[in-house]
Every structure is written in C-alpha cells, then in structure tokens.
N, C-alpha and C. Protein backbone atom coordinates (compact mmCIF):
# COMPACT_ATOMS: atom_id res chain seq x y z
N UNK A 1 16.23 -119.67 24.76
CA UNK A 1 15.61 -118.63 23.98
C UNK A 1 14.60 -119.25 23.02
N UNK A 2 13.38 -118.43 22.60
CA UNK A 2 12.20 -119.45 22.33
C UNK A 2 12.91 -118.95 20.47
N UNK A 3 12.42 -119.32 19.99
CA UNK A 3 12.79 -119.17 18.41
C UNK A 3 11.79 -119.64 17.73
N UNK A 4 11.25 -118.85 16.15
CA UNK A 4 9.99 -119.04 15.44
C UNK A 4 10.66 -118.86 14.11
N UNK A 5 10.51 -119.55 12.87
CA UNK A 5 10.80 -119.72 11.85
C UNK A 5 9.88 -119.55 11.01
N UNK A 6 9.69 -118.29 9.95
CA UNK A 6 8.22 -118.72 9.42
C UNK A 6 9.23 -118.96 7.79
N UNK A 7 8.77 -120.21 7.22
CA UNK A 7 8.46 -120.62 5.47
C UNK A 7 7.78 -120.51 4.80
N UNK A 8 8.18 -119.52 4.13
CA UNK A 8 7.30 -118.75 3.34
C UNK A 8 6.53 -120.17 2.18
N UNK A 9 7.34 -120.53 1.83
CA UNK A 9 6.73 -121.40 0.56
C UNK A 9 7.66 -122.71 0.48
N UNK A 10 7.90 -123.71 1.52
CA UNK A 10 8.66 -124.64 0.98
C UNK A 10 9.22 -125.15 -0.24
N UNK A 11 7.77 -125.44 -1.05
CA UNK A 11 7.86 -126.02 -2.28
C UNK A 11 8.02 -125.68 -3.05
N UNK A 12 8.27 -124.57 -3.36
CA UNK A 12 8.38 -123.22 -4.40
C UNK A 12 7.11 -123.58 -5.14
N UNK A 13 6.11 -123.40 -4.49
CA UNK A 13 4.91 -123.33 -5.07
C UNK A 13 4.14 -122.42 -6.17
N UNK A 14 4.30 -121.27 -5.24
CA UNK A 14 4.21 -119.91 -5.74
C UNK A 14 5.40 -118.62 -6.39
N UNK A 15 5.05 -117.91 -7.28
CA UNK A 15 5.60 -116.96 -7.50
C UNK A 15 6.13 -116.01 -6.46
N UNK A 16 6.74 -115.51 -6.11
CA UNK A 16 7.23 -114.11 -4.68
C UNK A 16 7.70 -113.04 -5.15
N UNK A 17 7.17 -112.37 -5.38
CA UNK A 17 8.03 -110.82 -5.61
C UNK A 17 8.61 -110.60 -4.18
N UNK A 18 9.61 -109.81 -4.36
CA UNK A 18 10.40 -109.16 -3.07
C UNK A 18 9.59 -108.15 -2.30
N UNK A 19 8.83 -108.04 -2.92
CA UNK A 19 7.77 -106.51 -2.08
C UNK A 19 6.67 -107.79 -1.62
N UNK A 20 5.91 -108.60 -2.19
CA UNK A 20 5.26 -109.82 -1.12
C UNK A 20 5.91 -110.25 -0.01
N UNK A 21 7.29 -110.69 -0.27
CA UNK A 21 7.57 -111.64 0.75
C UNK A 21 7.99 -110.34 1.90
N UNK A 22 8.37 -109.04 1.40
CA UNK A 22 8.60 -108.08 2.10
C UNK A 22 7.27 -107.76 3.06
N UNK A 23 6.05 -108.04 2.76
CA UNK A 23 5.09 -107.55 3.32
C UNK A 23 4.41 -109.02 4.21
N UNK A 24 4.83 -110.39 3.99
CA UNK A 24 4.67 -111.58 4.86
C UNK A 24 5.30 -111.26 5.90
N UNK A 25 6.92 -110.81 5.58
CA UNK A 25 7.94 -111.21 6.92
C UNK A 25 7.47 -109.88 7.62
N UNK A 26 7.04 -108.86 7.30
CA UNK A 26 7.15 -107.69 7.79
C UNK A 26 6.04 -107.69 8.93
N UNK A 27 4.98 -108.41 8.08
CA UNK A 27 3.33 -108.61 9.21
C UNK A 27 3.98 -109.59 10.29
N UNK A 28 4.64 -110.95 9.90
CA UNK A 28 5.39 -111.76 10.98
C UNK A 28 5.27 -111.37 11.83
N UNK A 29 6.73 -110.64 11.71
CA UNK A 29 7.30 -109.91 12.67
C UNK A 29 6.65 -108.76 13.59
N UNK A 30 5.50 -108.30 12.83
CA UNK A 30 4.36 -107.57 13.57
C UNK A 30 3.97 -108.56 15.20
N UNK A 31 3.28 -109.34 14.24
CA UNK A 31 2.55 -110.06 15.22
C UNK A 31 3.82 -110.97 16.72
N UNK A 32 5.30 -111.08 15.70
CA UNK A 32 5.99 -111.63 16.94
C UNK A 32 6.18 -110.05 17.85
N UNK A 33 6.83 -109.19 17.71
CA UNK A 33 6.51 -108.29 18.43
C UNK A 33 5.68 -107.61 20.14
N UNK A 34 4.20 -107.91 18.95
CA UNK A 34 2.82 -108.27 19.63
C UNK A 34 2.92 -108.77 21.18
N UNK A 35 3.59 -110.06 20.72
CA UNK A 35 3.35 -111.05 21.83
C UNK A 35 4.58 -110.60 22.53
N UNK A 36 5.51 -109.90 22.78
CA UNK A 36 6.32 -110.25 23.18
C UNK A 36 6.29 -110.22 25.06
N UNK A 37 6.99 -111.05 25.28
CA UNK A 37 7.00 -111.37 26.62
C UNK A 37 5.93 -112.93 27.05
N UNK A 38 5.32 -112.68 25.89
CA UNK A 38 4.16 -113.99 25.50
C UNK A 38 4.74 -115.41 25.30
N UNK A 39 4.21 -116.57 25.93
CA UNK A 39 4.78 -117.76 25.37
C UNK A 39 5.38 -117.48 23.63
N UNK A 40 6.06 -117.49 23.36
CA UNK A 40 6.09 -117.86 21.70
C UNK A 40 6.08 -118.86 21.07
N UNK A 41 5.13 -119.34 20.30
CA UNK A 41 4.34 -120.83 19.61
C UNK A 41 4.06 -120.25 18.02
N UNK A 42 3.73 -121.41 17.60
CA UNK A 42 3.19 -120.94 16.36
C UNK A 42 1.64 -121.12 16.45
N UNK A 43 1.13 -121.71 17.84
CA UNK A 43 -0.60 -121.33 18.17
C UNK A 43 -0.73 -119.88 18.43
N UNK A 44 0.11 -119.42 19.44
CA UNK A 44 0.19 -117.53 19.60
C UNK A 44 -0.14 -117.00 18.55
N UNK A 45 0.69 -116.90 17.65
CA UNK A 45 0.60 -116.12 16.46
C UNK A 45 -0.24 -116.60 15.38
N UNK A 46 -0.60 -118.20 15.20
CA UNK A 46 -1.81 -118.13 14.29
C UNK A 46 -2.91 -118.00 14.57
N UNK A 47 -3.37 -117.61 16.17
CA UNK A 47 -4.28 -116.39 16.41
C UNK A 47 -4.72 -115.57 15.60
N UNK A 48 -3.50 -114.84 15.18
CA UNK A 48 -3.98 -113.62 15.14
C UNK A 48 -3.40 -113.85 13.25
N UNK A 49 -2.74 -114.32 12.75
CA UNK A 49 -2.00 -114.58 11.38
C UNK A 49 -3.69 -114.84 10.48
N UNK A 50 -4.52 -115.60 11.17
CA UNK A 50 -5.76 -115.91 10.48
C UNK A 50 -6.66 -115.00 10.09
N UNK A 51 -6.64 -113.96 11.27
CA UNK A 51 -7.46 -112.23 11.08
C UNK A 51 -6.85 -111.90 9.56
N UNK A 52 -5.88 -111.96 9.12
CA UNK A 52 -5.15 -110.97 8.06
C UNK A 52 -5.55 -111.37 6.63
C-alpha cells in the first residue's frame, strides 16, 4: 500500500492555528484524492501543491 505523510512544520517554525493546519491537511488530502488510482509520490502531488 503506497503511503504519503505530509509535515506540516518539523521545526516548529511557525505559529498554526487549528483552522490553518485544518485547511493544509484538508487541501492534502484534496489533491491525494485527485490522484487516486495514480502512482502516489510526493512529485504527483507537488504538481499540483505549487498551483495553491
């Protein structure tokens, strides 16, 4: 089973409200969706992650 992990902020770089990180994982998961049936990579999806 292919599996994709996205990190939001390793380093705790940035500040996150719960409604941000709500609206990162939410687009994610858009775009894994998208592809589905699609190789799944993290080239697939930063396709399209760069449009946003």
């Amino acid at each position: 089973m292919d599996k994709l992990t996205l990190i939001l902020d390793p380093t705790d770089e940035f500040v996150w409200t719960p409604d941000t990180c709500h609206k990162v994982y939410a687009y994610f998961q858009e775009l894994v969706d998208h592809y589905e049936g699609a190789p799944l990579s993290e080239h697939t999806l930063r396709l399209n992650w760069l449009r946003y």
